[in-house]
Protein backbone atom coordinates (compact mmCIF):
# COMPACT_ATOMS: atom_id res chain seq x y z
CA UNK A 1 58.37 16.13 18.82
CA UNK A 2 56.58 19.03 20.58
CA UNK A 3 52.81 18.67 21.77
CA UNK A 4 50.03 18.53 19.27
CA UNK A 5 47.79 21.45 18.88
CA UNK A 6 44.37 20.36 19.04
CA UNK A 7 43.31 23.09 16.71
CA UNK A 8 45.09 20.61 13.92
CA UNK A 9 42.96 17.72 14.72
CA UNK A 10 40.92 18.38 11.65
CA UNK A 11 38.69 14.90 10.35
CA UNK A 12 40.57 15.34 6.66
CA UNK A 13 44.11 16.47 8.19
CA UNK A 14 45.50 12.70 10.03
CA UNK A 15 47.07 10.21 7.85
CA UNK A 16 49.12 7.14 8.35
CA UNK A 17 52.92 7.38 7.84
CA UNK A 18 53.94 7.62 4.38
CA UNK A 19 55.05 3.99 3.77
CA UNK A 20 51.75 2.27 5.23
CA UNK A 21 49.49 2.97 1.42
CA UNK A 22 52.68 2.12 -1.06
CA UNK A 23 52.25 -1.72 -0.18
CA UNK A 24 49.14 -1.46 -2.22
CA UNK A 25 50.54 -1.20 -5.49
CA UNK A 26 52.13 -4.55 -5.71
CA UNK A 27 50.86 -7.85 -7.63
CA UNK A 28 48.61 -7.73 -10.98
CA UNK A 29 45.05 -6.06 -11.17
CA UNK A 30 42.55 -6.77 -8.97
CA UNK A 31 39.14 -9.74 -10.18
CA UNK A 32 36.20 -7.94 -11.86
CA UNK A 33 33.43 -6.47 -9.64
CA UNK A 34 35.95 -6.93 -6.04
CA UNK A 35 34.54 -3.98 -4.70
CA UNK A 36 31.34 -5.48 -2.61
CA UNK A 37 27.79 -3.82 -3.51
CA UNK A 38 24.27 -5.02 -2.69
CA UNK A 39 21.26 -4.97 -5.31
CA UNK A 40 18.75 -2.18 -5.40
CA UNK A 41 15.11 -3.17 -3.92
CA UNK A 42 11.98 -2.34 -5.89
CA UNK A 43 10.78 1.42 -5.52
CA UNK A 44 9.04 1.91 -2.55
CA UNK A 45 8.01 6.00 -1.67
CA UNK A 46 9.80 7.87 1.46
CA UNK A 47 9.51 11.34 1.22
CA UNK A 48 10.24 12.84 4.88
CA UNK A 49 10.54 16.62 6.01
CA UNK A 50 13.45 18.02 8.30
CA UNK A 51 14.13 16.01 11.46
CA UNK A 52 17.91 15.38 11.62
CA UNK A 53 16.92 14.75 7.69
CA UNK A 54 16.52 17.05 4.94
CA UNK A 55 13.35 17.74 3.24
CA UNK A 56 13.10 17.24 -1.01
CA UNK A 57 12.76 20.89 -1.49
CA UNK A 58 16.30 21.49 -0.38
CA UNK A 59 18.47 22.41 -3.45
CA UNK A 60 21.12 20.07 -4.56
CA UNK A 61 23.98 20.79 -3.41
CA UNK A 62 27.03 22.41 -5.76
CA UNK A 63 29.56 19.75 -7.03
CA UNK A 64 32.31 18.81 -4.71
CA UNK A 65 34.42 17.34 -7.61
CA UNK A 66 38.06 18.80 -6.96
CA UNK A 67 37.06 20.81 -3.90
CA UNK A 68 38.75 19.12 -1.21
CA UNK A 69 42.61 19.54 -1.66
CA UNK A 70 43.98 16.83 0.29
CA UNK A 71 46.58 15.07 -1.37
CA UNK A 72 48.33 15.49 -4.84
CA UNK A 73 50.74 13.73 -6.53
CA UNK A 74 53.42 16.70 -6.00
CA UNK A 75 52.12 17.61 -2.55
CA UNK A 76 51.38 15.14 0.26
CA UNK A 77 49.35 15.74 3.43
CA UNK A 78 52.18 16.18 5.89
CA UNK A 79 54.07 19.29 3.86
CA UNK A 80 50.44 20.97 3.17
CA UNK A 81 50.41 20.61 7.22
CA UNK A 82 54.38 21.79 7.59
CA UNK A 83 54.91 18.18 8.71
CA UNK A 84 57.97 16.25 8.20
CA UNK A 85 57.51 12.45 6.81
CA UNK A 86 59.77 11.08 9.25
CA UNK A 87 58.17 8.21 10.80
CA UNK A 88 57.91 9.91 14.44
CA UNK A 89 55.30 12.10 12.28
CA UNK A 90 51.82 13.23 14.12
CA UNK A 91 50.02 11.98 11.21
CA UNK A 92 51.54 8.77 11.51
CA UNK A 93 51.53 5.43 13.16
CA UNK A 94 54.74 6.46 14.84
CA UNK A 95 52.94 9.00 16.77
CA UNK A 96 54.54 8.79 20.37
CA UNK A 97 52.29 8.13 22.66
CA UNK A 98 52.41 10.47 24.81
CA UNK A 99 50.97 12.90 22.21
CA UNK A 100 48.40 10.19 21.29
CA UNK A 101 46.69 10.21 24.84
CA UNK A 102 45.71 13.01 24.48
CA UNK A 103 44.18 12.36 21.80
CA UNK A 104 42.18 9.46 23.84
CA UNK A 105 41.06 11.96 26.95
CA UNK A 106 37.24 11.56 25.26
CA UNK A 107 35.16 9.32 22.81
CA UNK A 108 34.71 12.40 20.69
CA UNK A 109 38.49 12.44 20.00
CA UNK A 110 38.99 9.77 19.00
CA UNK A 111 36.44 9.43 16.53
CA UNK A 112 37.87 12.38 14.93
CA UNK A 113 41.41 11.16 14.91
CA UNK A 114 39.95 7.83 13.26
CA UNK A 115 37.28 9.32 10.89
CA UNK A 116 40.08 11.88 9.40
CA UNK A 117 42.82 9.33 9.29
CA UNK A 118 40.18 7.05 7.33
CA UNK A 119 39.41 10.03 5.17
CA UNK A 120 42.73 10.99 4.22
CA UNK A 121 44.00 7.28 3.42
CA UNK A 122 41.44 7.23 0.97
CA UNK A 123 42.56 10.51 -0.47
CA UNK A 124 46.18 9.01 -1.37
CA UNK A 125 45.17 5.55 -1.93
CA UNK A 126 42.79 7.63 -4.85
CA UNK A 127 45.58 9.55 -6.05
CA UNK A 128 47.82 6.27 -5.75
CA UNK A 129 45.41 4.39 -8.28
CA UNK A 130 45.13 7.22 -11.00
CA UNK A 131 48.67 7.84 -11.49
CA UNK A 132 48.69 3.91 -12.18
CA UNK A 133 46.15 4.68 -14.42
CA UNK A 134 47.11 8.01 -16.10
CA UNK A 135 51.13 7.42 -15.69
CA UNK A 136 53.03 10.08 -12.91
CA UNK A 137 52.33 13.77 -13.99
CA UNK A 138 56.25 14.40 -13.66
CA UNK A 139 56.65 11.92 -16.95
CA UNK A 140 54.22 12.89 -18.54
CA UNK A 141 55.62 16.67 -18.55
CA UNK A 142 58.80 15.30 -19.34
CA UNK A 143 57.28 13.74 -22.27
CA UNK A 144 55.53 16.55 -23.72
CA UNK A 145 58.53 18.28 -23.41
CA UNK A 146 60.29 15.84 -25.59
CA UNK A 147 57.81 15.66 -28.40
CA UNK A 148 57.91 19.54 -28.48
CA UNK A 149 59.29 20.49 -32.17
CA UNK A 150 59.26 17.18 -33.04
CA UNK A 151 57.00 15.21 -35.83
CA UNK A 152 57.18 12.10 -37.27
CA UNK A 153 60.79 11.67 -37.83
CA UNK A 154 60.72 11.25 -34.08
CA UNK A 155 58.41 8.78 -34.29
CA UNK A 156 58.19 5.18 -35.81
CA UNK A 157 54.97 3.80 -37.01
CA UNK A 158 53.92 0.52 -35.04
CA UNK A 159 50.77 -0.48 -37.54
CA UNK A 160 50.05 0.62 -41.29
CA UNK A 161 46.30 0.85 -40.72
CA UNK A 162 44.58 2.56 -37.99
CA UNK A 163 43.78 0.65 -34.38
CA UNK A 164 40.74 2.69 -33.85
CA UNK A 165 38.47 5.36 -35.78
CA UNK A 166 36.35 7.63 -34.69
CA UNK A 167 33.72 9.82 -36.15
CA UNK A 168 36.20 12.73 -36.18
CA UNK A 169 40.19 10.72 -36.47
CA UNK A 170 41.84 7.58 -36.95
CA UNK A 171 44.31 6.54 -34.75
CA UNK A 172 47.65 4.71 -35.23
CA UNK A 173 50.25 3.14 -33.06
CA UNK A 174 53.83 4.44 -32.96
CA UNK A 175 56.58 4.31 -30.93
CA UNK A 176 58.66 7.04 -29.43
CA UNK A 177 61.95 6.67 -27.31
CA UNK A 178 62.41 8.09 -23.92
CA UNK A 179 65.46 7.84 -22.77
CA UNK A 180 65.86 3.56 -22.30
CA UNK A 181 61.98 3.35 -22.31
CA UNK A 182 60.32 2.39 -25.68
CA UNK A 183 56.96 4.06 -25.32
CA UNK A 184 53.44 3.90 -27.18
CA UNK A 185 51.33 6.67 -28.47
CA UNK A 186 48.59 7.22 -30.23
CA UNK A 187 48.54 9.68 -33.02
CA UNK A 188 45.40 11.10 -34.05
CA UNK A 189 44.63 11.83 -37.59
CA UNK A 190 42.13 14.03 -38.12
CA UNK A 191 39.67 13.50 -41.00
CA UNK A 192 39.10 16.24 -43.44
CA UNK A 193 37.06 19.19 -42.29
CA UNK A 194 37.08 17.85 -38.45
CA UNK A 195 39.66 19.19 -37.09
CA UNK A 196 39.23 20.34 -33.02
CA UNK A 197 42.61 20.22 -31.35
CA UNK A 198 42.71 23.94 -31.01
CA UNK A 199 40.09 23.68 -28.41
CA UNK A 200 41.29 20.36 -27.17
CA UNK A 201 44.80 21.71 -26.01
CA UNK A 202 43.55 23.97 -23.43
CA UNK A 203 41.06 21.32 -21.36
CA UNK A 204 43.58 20.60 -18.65
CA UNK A 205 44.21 16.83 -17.18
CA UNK A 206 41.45 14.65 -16.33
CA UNK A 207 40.84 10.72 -16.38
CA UNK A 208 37.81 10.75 -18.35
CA UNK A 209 39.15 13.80 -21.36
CA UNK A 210 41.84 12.97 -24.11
CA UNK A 211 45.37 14.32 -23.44
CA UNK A 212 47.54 16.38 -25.75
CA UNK A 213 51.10 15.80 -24.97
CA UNK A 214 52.18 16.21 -28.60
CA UNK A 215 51.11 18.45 -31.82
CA UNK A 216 52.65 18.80 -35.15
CA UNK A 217 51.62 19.72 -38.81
CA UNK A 218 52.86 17.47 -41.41
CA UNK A 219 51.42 15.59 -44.19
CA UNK A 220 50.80 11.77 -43.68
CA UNK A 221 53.61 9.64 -43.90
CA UNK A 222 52.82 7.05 -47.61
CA UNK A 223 53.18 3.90 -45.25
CA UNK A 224 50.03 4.84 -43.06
CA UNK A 225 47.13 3.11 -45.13
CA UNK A 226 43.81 4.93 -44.11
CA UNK A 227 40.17 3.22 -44.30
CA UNK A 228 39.36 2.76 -48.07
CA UNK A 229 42.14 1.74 -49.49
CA UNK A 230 42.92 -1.79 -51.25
CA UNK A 231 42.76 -4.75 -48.44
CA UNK A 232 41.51 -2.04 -45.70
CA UNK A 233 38.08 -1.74 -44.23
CA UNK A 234 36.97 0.98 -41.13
CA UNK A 235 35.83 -0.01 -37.93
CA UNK A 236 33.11 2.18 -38.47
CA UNK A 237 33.15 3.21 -41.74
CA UNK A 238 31.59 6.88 -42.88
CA UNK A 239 30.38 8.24 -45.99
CA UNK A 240 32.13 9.65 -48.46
CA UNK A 241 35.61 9.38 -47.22
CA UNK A 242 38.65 9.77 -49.09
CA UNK A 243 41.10 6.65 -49.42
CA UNK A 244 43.98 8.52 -48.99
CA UNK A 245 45.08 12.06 -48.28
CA UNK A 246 47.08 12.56 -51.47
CA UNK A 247 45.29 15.73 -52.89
CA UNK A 248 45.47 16.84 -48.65
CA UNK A 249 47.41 19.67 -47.82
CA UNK A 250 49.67 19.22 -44.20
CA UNK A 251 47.13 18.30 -41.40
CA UNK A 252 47.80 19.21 -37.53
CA UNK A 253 48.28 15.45 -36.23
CA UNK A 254 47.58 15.23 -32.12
CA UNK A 255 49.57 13.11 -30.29
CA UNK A 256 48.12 11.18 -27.21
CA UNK A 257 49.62 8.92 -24.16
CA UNK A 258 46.10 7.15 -24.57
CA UNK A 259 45.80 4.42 -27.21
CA UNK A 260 42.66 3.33 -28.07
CA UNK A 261 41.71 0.25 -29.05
CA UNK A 262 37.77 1.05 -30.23
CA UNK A 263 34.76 3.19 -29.74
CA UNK A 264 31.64 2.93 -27.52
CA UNK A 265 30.10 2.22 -30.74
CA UNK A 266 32.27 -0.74 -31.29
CA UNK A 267 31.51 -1.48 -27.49
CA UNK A 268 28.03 -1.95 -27.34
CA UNK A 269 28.02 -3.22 -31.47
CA UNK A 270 30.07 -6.24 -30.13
CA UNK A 271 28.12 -6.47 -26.62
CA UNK A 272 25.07 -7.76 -27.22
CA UNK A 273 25.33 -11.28 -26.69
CA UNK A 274 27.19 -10.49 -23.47
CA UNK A 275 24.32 -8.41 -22.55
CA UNK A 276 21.96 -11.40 -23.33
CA UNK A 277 24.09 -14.12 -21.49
CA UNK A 278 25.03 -12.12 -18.10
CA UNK A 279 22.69 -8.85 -18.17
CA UNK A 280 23.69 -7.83 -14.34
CA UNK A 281 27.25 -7.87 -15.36
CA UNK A 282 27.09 -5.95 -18.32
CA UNK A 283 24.30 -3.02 -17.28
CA UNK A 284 26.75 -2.93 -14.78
CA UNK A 285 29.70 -1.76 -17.04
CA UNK A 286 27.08 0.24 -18.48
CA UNK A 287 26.64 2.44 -15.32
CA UNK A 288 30.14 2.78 -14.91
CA UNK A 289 31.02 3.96 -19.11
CA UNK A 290 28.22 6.34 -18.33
CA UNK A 291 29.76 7.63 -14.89
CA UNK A 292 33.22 8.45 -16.33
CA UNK A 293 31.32 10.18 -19.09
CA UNK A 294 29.34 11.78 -16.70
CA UNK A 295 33.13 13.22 -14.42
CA UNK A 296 34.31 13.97 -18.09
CA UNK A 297 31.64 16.69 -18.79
CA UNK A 298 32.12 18.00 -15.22
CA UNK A 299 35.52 18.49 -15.94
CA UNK A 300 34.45 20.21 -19.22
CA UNK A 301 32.27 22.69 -18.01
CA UNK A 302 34.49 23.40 -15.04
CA UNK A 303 36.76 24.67 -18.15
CA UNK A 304 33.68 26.86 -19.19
CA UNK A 305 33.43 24.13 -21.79
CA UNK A 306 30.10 22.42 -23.21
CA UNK A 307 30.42 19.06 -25.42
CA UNK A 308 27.74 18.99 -27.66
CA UNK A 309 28.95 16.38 -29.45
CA UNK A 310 28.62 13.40 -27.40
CA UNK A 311 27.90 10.25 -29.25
CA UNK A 312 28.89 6.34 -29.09
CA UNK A 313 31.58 7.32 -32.30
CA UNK A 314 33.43 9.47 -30.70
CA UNK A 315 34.09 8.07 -27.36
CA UNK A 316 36.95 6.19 -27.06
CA UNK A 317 37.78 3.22 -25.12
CA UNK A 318 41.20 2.54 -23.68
CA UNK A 319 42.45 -0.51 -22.11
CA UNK A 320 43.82 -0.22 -18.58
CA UNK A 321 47.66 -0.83 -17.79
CA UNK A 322 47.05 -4.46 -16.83
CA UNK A 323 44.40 -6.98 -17.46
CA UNK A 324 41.64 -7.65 -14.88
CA UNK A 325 42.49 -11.38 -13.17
CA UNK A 326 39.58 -13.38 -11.71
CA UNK A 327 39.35 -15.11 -8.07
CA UNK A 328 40.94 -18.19 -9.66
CA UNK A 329 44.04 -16.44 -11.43
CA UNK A 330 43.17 -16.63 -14.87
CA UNK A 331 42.89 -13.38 -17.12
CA UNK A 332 39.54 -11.77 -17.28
CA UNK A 333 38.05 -11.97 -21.44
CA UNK A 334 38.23 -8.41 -22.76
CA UNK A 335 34.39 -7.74 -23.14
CA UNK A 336 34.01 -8.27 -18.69
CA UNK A 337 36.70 -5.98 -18.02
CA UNK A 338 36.26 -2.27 -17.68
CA UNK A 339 38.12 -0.03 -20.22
CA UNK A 340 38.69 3.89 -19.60
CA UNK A 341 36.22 6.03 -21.36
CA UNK A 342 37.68 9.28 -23.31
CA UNK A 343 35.73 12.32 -25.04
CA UNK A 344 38.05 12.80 -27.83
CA UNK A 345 35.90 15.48 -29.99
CA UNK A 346 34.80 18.57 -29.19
CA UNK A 347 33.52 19.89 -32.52
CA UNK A 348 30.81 21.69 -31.01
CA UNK A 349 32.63 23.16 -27.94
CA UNK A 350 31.29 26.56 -27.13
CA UNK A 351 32.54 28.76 -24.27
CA UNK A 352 29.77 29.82 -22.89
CA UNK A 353 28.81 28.04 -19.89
CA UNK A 354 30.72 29.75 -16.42
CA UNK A 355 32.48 26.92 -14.32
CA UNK A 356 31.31 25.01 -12.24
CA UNK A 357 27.34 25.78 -13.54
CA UNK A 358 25.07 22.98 -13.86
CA UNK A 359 22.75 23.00 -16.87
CA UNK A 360 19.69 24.10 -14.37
CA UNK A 361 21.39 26.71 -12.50
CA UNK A 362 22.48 28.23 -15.92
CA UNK A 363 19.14 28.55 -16.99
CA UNK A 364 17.95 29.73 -13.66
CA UNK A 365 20.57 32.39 -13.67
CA UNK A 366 19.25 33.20 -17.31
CA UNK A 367 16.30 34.25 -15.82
CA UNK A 368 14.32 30.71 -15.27
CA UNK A 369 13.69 30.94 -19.05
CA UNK A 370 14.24 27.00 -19.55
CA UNK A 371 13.50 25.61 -22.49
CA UNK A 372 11.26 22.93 -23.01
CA UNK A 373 13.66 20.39 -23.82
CA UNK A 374 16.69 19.09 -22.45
CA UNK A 375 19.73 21.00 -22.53
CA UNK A 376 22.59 18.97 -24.92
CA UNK A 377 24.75 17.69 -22.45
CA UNK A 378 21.66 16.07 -20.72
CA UNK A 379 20.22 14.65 -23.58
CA UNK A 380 23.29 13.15 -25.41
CA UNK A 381 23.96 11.24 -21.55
CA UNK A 382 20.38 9.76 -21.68
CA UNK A 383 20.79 8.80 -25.14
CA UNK A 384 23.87 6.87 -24.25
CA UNK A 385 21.82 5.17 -21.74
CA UNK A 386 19.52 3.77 -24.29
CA UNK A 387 22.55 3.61 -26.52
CA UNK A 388 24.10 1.41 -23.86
CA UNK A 389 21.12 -1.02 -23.41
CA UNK A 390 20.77 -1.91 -27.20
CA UNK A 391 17.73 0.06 -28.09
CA UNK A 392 17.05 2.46 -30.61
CA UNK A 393 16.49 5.86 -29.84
CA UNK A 394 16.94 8.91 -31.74
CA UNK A 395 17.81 12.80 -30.64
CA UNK A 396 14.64 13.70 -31.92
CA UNK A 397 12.96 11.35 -30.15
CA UNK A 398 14.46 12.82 -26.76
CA UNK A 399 12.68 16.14 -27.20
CA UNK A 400 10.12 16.68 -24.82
CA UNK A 401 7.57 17.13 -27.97
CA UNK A 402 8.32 13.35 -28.89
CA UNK A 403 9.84 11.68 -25.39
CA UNK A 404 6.78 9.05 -25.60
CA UNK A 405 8.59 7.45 -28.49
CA UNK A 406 11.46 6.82 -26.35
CA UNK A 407 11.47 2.48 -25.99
CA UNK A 408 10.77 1.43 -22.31
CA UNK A 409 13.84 0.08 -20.59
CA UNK A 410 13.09 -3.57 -19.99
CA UNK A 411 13.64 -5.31 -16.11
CA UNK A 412 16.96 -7.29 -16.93
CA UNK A 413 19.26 -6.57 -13.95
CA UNK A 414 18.78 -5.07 -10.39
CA UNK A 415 20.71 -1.60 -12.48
CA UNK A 416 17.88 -1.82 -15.13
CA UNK A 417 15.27 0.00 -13.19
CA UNK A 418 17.52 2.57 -11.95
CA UNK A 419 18.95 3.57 -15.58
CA UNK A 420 15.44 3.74 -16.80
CA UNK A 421 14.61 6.27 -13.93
CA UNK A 422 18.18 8.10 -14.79
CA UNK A 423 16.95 8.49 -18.34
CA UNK A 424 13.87 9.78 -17.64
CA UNK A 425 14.59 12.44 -15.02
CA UNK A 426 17.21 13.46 -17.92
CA UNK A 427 14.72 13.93 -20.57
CA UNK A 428 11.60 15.08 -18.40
CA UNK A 429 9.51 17.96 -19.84
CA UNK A 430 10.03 20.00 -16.52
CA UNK A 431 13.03 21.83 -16.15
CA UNK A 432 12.65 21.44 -12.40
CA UNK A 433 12.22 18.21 -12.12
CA UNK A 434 15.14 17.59 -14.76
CA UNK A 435 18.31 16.23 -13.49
CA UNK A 436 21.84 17.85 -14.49
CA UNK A 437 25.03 15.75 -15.34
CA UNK A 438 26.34 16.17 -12.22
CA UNK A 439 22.83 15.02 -10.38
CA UNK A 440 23.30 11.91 -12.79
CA UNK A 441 26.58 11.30 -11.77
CA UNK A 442 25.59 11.06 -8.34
CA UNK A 443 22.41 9.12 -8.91
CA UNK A 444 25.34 6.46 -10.81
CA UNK A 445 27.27 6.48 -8.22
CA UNK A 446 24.13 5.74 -5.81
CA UNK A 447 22.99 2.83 -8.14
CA UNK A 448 26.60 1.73 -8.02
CA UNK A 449 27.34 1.39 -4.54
CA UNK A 450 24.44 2.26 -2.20
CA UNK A 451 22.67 3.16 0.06
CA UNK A 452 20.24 0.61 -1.07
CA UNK A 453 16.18 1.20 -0.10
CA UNK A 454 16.57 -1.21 2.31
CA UNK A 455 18.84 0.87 4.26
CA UNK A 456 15.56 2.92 4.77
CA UNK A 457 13.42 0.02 5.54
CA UNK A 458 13.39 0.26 9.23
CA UNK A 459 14.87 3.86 9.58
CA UNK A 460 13.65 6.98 8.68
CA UNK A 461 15.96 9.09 6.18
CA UNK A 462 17.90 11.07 7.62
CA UNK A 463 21.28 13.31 7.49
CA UNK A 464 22.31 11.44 10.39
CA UNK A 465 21.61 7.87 8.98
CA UNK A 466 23.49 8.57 5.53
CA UNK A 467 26.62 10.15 7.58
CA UNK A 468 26.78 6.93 9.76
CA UNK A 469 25.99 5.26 6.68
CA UNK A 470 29.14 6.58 4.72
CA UNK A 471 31.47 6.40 8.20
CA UNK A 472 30.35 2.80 8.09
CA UNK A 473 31.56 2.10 4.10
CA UNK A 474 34.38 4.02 4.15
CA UNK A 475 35.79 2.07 6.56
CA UNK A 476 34.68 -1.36 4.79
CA UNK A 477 36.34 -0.16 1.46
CA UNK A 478 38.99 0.40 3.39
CA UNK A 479 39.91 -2.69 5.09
CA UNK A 480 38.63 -4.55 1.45
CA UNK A 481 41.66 -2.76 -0.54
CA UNK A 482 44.16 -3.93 2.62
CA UNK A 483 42.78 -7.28 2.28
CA UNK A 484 42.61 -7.50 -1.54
CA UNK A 485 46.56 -5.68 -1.36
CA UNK A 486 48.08 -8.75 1.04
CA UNK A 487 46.28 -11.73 -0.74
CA UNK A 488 46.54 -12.63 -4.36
CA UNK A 489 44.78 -10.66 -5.42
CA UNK A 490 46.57 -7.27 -6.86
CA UNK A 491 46.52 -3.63 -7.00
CA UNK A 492 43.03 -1.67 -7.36
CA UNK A 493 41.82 -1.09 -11.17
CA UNK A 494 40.19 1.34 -12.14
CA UNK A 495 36.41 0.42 -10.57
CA UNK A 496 38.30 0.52 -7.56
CA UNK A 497 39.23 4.49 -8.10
CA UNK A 498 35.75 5.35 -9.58
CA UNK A 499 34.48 3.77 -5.97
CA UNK A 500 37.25 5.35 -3.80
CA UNK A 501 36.44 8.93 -5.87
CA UNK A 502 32.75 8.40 -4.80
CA UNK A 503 33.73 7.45 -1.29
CA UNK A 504 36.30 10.32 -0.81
CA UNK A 505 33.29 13.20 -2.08
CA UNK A 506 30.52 12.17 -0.59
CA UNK A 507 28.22 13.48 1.83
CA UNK A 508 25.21 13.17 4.09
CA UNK A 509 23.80 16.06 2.00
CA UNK A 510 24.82 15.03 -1.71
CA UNK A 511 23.22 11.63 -0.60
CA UNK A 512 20.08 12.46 0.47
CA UNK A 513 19.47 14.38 -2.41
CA UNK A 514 21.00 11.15 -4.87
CA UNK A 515 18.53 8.76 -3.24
CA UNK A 516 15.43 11.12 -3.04
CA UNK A 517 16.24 11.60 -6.64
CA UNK A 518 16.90 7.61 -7.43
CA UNK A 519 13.99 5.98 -4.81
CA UNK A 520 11.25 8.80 -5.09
């Protein structure tokens, strides 16, 4: 091959060869918690102006969710580069090595051939994991396009009674035939007078967001029995709800690759002895329901959509495509493992929000007229933190007029003290001091998987610390999923993308920010 510019040697533009991330897909799902992460330290105060640092006055910095382009599942790395995926590629191990010594003339070089081959491996390894999660986006076209026209003569009915209900829809099981596959769907029945799948079929694909591959408008078939009827009770039952839809006209009937098996409700309802027994474990699946909430309304209002809706009822939980297996082989129980969170209502969905705006910089932009009190994306995420954490809280009681009724978040876990500083920066009186959704996302993904306060214990903060800092992990998390994809262990879950996501995005910047936000 001919000589390799050096003008190409971008960090995020070297890759290994094609074949070296697909032996990570093999074997069953990965043991709960395999991604490494130290515990938090108690709050100690660092608050350091500009010397290869930032200072806290700097702005946080704009969302880099979906920014960086380097690898979908239609496009790899070599043909956005006009490489071939032969294995004598540049961007592979087969690089000849004549072309590679160059490449080793000075230290600087090859730190940025290793540092961008690190960064782009995690790229595809990411978009490796959520098609395992999501299904590949070729099928799922080709399944929309099958269930287009159709309605439920196409479709046979799995269950009588509904596997999960929501504030807004039940949900049943049924079957549908692709090809030789036998697949199951979930369609969603909306109750009477809720009805949002006009809005819903225009929020594009994410992880964290229900997904319309189907719609119809037919009246229910007689052998669906719905909540009420004789032998049937709701998961969460609502007032005043009909036991049938016989005096219903047709109703548009959604249909979803996603089936859920219950609501965050239903989560945290059935929780709270495992919150009791093992506290660390479960305030850990805690922060991570209320990070993929947190990506799903960053998705929204990228769509110049705002949920106002957001409660425990209508979030969905879905089961991922294998269990969870532990260090000794056996099958995780179902209340440790970590089940995709969905929005699935958007009721209150206005358009009025431009994308990619943050609740603060809208109401800068209005002309810093902020309200007093929260705006409802913010609130309805720190309500799910006390939501999460088994005590009662109200929306009233998250206005700033009555935010000193809010309970106080007792020490249970090294995550408890950091969720009761995320709620509060949420809810405070001062719009700027209040934190966005995507500043809580970060601050999440902080508490997740560092830096820790001890990081800062005997250096001073700085840009160049956190950049070493995330050099340093990336390459850990890195060798981890190798190791964890040879042994016995199985193919990354879906912890393992919410930590490869946070890994992929971050930076220097974004971090000192999270931390100033999280330590003070």
């Amino acid at each position: 091959p001919p000589p390799l510019p050096k003008k190409q040697l971008q960090r995020a533009e070297s890759l290994p060869e094609p074949g070296a991330a697909q032996n990570c897909r093999g074997g069953s799902q990965p043991r709960a918690g395999s991604i490494p992460y130290s515990a938090p330290v108690p709050h100690q105060h660092h608050q350091q102006q500009q010397e290869g640092g930032a200072s806290s006055s700097l702005p946080w910095p704009k969302p880099i969710l979906g920014t960086k382009k380097l690898l979908t599942k239609s496009r790899s790395l070599e043909e956005a580069l006009g490489w071939s995926c032969s294995s004598s590629s540049p961007a592979g191990f087969g690089m000849a090595d004549g072309e590679l010594g160059q490449l080793l003339e000075s230290t600087a070089g090859v730190w940025e051939v290793v540092l961008g081959c690190q960064e782009a491996t995690l790229g595809r390894l990411s978009a490796r994991i959520l098609e395992e999660l999501m299904g590949q986006e070729e099928q799922q076209q080709l399944l929309e396009a099958e269930l287009a026209g159709k309605g439920w003569a196409a479709l046979s009915i799995l269950q009588p009674e509904p596997c999960c209900q929501s504030r807004d829809a039940w949900y049943f099981p049924v079957g549908f035939t692709l090809g030789q596959t036998q697949l199951v769907l979930a369609a969603k029945v909306p109750k009477p007078c809720c009805s949002s799948l006009g809005v819903q079929s225009s929020l594009g694909v994410h992880c964290s967001i229900q997904r319309r591959i189907g719609l119809f408008t037919a009246c229910l078939p007689p052998q669906l029995r719905l909540p009420g009827s004789a032998g049937q009770q709701s998961q969460t039952p609502a007032r005043d709800e009909p036991a049938h839809f016989a005096s219903q006209p047709a109703l548009q009937v959604l249909i979803s690759p996603e089936v859920p098996h219950q609501t965050l409700a239903g989560f945290v309802k059935a929780s709270q002895s495992l919150h009791r027994s093992s506290p660390g474990h479960y305030e850990r699946l805690a922060c991570l329901l209320l990070l993929q909430a947190c990506m799903g309304l960053e998705h929204l209002r990228a769509q110049q959509v705002v949920q106002g809706d957001l409660c425990p009822d209508n979030l969905l939980l879905v089961q991922c495509p294998r269990p969870l297996r532990s260090q000794q082989g056996k099958e995780v129980l179902p209340g440790l493992s970590l089940p995709r969170l969905l929005i699935s209502s958007f009721l209150k969905a206005e358009g009025k929000r431009r994308a990619g705006s943050s609740g603060r910089e809208q109401e800068r932009a209005e002309g810093c007229a902020a309200p007093p009190c929260p705006a409802a994306d913010e609130r309805n995420v720190a309500m799910l933190i006390y939501h999460l954490l088994h005590l009662e809280s109200s929306p009233e009681d998250a206005l700033g007029f009555r935010s000193r009724r809010l309970p106080d978040i007792p020490s249970l876990s090294i995550y408890s003290s950091g969720l009761r500083r995320l709620a509060t920066l949420l809810l405070h009186a001062d719009p700027c001091r209040r934190v966005s959704v995507e500043q809580a996302r970060s601050i999440l993904q902080v508490l997740l998987w560092g830096p820790r306060q001890e990081l800062f214990a005997r250096s001073k903060k700085s840009l160049r610390l956190l950049g070493s800092w995330v050099q340093v992990k990336r390459a850990l998390l890195l060798l981890r999923l190798a190791e964890d994809s040879a042994g016995a262990v199985g193919s990354p879950g879906l912890e393992e993308w919410l930590c490869c996501q946070y890994f992929k995005e971050v930076t220097e910047h974004s971090l000192y920010q999270a931390t100033q936000a999280l330590y003070g």
